[in-house]
Protein backbone atom coordinates (compact mmCIF):
# COMPACT_ATOMS: atom_id res chain seq x y z
CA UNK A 1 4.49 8.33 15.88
CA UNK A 2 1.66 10.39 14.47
CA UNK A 3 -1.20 9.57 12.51
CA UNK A 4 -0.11 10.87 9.43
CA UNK A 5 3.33 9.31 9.76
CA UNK A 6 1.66 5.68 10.15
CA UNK A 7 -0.37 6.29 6.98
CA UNK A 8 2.68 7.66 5.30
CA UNK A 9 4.50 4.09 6.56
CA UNK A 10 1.51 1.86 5.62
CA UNK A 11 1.80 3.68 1.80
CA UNK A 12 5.17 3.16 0.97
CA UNK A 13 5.04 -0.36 2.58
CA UNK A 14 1.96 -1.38 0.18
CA UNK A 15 3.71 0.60 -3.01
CA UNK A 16 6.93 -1.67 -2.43
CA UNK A 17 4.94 -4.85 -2.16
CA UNK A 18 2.87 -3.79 -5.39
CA UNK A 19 6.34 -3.11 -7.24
CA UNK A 20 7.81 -6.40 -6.25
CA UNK A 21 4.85 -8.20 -7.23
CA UNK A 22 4.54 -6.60 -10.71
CA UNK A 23 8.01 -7.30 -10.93
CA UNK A 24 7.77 -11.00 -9.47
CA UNK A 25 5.04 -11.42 -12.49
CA UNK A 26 7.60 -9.87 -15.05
CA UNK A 27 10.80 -12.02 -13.92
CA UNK A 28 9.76 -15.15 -12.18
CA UNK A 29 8.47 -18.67 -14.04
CA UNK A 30 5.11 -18.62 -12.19
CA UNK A 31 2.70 -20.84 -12.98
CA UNK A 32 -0.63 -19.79 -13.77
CA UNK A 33 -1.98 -20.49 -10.47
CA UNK A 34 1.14 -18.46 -9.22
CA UNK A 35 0.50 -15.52 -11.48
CA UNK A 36 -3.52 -15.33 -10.34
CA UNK A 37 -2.70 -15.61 -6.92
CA UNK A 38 0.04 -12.74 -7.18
CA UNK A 39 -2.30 -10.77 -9.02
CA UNK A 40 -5.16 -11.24 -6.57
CA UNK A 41 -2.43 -10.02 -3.50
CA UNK A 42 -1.64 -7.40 -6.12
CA UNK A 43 -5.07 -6.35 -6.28
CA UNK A 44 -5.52 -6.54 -2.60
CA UNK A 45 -2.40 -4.40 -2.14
CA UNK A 46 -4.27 -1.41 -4.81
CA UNK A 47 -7.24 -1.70 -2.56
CA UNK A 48 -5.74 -1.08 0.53
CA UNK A 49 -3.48 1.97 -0.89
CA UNK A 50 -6.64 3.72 -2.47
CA UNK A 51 -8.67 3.68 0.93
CA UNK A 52 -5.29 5.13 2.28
CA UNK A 53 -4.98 8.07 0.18
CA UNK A 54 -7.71 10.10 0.84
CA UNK A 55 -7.04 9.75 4.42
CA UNK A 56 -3.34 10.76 4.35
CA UNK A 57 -4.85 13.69 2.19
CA UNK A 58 -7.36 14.61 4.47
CA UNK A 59 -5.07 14.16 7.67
CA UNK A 60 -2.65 16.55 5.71
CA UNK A 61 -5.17 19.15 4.90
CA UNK A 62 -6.75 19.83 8.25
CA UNK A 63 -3.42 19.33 10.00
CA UNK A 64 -4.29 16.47 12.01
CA UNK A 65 -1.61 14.33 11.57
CA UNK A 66 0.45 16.05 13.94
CA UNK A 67 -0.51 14.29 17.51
CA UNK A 68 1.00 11.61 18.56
CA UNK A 69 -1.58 8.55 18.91
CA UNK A 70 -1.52 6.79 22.57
């Protein structure tokens, strides 16, 4: 698996967890302790997804994505 598909994995695996948690927040009777803590992991999640990006961008614009890490 190459770099670039790893970051591509790691994206769409913190995008799903953000969407689940926005919707756990909009359907489930948290309490408020719940609904800080989910918003803390949701937080967390954002973080983790913006230091992504730019990497996945970068690894797409200089084209080194394609090698296989060992």
């Amino acid at each position: 698996m190459t770099k670039l598909e790893r970051i591509n994995d790691s994206i769409g695996l913190l995008l799903e967890s953000i969407r689940q948690g926005w919707l756990d927040l909009a359907t489930k009777p948290l309490s408020n302790e719940g609904r800080t803590r989910e918003r803390e992991a949701i937080a967390c999640y954002e973080a983790q997804l913006l230091e992504l990006l730019p990497l996945r961008d970068s690894l797409r614009a200089f084209g080194d994505g394609g090698d296989p890490e060992r």
